[in-house]
N, C-alpha and C. Protein backbone atom coordinates (compact mmCIF):
# COMPACT_ATOMS: atom_id res chain seq x y z
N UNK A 1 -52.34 152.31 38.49
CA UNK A 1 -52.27 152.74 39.87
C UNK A 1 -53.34 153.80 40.13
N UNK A 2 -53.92 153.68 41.55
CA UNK A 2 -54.62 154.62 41.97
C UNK A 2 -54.33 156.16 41.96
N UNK A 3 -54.95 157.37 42.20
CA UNK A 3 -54.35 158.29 42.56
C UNK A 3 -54.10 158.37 44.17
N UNK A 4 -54.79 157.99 45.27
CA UNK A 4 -54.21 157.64 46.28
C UNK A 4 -53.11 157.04 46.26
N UNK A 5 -52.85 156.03 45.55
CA UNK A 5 -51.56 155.22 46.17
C UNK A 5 -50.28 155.95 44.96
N UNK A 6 -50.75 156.79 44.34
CA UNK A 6 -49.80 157.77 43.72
C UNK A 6 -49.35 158.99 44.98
N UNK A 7 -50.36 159.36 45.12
CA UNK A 7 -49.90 160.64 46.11
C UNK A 7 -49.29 159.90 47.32
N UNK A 8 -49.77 158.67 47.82
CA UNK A 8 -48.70 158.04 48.82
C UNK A 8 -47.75 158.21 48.27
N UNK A 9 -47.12 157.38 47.35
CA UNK A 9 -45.79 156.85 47.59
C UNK A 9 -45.13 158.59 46.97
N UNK A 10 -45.49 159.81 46.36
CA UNK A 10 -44.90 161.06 46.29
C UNK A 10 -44.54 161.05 47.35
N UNK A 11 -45.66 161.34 48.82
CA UNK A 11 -45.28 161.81 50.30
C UNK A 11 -44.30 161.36 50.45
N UNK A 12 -44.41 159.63 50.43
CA UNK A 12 -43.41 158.97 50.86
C UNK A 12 -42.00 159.29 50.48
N UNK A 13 -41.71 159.58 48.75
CA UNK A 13 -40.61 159.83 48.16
C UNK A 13 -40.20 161.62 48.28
N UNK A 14 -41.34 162.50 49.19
CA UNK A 14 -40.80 163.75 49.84
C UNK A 14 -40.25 163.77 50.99
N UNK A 15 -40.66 162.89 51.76
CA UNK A 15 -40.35 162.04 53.25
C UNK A 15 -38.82 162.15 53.55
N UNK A 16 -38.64 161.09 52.36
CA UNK A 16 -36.73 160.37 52.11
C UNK A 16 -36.33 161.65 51.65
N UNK A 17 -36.28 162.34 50.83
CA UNK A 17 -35.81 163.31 50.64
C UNK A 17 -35.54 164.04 51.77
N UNK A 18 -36.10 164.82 52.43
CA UNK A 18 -36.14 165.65 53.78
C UNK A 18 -35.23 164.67 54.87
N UNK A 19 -35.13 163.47 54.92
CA UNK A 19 -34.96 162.79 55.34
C UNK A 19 -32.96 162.80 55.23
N UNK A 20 -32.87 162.39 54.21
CA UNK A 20 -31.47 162.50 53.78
C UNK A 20 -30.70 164.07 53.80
N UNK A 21 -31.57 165.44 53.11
CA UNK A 21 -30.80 166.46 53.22
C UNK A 21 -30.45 166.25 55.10
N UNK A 22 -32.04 165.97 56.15
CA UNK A 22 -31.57 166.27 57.52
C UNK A 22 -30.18 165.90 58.52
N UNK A 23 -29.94 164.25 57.24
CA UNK A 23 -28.83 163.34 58.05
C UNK A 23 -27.58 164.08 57.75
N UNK A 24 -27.49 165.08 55.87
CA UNK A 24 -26.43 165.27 55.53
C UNK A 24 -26.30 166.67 56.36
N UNK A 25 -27.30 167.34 56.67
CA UNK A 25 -26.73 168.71 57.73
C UNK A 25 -26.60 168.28 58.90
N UNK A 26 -26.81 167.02 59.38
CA UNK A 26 -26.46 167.03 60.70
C UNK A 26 -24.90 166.46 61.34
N UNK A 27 -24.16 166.42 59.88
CA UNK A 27 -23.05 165.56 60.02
C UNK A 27 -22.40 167.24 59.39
N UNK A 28 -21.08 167.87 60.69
CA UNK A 28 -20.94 169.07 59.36
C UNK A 28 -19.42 169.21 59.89
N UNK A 29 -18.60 169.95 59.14
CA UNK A 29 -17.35 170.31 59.50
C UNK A 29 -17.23 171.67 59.67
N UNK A 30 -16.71 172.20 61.09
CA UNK A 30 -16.68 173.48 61.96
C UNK A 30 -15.56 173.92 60.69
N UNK A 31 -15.79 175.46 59.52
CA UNK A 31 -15.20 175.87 59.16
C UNK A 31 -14.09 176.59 59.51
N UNK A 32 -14.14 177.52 59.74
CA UNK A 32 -13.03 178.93 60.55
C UNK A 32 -13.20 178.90 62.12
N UNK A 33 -14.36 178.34 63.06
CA UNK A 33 -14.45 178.92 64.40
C UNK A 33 -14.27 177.59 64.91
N UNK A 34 -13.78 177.80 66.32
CA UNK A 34 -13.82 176.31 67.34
C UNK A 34 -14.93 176.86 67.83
N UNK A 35 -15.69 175.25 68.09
CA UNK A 35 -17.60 175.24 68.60
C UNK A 35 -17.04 174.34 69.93
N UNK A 36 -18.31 174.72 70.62
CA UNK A 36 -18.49 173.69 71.98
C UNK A 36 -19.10 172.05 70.84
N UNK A 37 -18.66 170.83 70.97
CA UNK A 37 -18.77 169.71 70.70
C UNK A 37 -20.34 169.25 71.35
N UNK A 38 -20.48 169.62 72.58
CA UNK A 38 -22.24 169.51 73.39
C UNK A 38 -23.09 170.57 71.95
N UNK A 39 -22.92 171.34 72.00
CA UNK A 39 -24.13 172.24 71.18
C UNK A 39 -23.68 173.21 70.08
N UNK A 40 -22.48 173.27 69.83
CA UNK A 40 -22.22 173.67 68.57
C UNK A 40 -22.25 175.43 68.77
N UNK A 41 -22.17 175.61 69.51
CA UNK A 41 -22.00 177.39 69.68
C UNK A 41 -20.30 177.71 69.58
N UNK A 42 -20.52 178.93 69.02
CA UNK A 42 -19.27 179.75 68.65
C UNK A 42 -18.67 179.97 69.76
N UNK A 43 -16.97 179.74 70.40
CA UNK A 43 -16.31 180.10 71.15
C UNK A 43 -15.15 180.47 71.26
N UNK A 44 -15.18 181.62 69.88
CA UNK A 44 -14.46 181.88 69.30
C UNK A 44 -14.39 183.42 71.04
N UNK A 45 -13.28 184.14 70.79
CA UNK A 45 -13.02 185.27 72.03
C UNK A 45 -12.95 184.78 73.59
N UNK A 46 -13.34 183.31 73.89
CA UNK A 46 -13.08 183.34 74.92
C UNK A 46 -11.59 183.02 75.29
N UNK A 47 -11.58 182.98 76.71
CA UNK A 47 -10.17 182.92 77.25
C UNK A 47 -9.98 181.01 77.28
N UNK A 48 -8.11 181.07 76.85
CA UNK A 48 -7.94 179.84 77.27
C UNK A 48 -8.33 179.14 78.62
N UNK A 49 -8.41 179.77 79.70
CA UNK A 49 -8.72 179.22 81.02
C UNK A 49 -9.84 179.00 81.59
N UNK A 50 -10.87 179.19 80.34
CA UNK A 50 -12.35 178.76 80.57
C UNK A 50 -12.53 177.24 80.30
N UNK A 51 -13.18 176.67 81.27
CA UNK A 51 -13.23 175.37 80.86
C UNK A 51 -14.73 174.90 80.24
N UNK A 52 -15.58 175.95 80.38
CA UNK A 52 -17.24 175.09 79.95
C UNK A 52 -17.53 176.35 79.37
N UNK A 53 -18.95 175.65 78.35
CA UNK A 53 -19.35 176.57 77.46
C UNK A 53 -20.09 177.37 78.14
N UNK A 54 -20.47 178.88 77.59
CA UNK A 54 -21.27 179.78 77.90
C UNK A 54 -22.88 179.50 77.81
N UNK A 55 -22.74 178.73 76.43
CA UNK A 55 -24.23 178.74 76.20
C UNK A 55 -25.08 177.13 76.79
N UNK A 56 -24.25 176.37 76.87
CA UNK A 56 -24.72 175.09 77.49
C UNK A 56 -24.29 174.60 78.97
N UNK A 57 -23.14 175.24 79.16
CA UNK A 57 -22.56 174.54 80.50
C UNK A 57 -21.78 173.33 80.36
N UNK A 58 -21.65 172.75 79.05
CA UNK A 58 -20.69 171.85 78.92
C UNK A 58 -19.23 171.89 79.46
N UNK A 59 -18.50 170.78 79.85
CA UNK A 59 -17.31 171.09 80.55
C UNK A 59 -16.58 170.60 79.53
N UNK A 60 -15.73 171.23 79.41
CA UNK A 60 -14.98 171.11 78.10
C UNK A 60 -13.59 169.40 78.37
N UNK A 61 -14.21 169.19 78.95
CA UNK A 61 -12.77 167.79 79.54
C UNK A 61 -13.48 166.70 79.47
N UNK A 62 -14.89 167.19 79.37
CA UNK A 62 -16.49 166.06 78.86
C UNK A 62 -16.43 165.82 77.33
N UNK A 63 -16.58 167.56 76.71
CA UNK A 63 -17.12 167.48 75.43
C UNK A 63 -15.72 168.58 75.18
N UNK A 64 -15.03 167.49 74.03
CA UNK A 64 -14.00 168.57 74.02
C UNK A 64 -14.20 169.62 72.86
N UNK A 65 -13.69 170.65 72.79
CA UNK A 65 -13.61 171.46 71.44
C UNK A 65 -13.65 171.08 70.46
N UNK A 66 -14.85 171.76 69.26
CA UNK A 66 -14.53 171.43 67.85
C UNK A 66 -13.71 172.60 67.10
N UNK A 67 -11.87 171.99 67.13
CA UNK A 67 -11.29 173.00 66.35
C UNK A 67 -11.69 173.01 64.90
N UNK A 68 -11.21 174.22 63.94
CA UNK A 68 -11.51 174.12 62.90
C UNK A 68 -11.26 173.05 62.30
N UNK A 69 -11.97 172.67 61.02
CA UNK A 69 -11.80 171.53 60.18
C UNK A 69 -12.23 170.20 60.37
N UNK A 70 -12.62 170.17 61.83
CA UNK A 70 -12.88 168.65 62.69
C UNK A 70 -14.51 168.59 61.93
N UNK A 71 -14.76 167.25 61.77
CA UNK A 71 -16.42 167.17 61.71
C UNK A 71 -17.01 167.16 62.78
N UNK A 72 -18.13 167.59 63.16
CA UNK A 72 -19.26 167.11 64.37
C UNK A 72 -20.85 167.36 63.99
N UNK A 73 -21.25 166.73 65.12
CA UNK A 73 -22.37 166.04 65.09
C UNK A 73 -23.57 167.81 65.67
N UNK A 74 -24.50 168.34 64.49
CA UNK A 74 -25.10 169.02 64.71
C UNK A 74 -26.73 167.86 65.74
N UNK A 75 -26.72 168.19 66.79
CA UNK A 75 -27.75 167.61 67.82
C UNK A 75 -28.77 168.16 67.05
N UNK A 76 -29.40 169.02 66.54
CA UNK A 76 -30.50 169.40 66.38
C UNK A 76 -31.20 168.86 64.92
N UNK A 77 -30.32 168.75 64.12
CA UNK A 77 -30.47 168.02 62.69
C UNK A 77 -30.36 166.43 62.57
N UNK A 78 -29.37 166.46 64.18
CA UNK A 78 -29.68 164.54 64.04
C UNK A 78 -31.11 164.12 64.48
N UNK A 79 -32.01 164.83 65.72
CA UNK A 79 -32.91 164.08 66.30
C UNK A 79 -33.87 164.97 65.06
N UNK A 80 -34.02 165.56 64.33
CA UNK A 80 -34.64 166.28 63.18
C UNK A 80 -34.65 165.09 62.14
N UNK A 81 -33.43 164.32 61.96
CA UNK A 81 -33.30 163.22 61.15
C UNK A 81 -34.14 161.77 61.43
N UNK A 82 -33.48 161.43 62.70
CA UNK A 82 -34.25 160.33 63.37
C UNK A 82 -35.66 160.55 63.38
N UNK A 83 -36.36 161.72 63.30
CA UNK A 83 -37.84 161.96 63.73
C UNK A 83 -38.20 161.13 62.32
N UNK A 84 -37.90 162.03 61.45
CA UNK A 84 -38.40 162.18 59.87
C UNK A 84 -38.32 160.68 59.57
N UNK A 85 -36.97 159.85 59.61
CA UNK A 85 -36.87 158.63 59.68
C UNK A 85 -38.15 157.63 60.09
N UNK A 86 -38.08 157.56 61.15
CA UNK A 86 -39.22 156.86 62.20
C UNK A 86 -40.72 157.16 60.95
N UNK A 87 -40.87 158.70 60.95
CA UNK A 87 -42.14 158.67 60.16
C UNK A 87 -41.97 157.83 59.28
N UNK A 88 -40.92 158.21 57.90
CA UNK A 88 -40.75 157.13 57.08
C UNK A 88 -40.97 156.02 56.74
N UNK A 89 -40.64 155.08 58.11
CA UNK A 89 -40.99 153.42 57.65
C UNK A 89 -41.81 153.52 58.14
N UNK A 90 -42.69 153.95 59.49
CA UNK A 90 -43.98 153.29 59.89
C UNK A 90 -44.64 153.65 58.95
N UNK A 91 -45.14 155.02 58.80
CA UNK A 91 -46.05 155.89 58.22
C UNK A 91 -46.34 155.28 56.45
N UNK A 92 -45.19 155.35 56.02
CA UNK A 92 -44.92 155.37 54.63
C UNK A 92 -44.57 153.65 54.02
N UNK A 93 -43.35 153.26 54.57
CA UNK A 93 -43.20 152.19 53.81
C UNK A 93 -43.91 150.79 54.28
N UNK A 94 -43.93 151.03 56.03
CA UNK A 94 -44.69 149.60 55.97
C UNK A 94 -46.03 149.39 55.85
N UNK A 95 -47.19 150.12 55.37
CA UNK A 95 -48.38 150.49 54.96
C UNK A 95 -48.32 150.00 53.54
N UNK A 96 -47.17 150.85 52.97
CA UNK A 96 -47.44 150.87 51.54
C UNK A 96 -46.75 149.38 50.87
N UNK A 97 -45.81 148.24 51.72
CA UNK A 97 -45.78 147.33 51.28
C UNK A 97 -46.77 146.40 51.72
N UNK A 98 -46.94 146.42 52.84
CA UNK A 98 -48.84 145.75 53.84
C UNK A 98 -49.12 145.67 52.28
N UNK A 99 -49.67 147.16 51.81
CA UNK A 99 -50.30 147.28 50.55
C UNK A 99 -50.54 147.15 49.37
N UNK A 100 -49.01 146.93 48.82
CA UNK A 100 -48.68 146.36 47.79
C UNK A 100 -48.43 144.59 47.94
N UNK A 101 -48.33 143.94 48.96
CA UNK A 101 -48.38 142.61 49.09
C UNK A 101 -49.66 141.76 48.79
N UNK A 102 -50.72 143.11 49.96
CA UNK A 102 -52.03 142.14 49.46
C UNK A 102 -52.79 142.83 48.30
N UNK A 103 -52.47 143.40 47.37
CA UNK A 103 -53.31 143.56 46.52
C UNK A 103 -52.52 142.73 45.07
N UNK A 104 -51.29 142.22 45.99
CA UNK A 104 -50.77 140.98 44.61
C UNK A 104 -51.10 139.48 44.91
N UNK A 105 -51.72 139.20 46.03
CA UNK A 105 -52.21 138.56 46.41
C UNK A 105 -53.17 137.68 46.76
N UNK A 106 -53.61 138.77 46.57
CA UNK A 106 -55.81 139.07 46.39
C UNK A 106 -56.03 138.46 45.19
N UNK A 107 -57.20 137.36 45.35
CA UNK A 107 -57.59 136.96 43.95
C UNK A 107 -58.10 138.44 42.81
């Protein structure tokens, strides 16, 4: 093997990596505090008779509360995930099989 197509497929195999920690923080379970479900902010002190979050404006009858223990979906680590993803196959794998096809190919 080349050293180009060595240092590819590293990138590539730093890529997936970054790739997977992003999917596993973006999937998380609210420990001790209830979060707004829209954006994940602490709403812990407010009053029961508030219905939307402080920090987003979410209406809570939309996006309901994450009490403790519930899993939810961190927004910022999923589209952090999907990005990294997307790079992944275009960038990385479908180049590098393009690449590895025709050079098994090639007289």
């Amino acid at each position: 093997m080349s050293l180009p197509f060595t240092i590819w497929v590293i990138a590539g195999l730093l890529c997936g990596l970054f790739a997977i920690v992003a999917v596993v923080r973006a999937f998380r379970r609210s420990k001790q505090h209830v979060r707004c479900r829209a954006c994940g902010h602490l709403l812990s002190g407010l009053s029961p008779e508030q219905t939307q979050c402080p920090e987003c404006g979410g209406l809570f009858t939309q996006y309901p509360k994450v009490m403790p223990g519930q899993l939810y979906v961190d927004i910022r680590w999923a589209k952090i995930a999907v990005v990294v993803l997307v790079i992944e196959v275009v960038g990385f794998l479908l180049p590098g099989v393009v690449l590895l096809v025709y050079q098994l190919w090639s007289p």
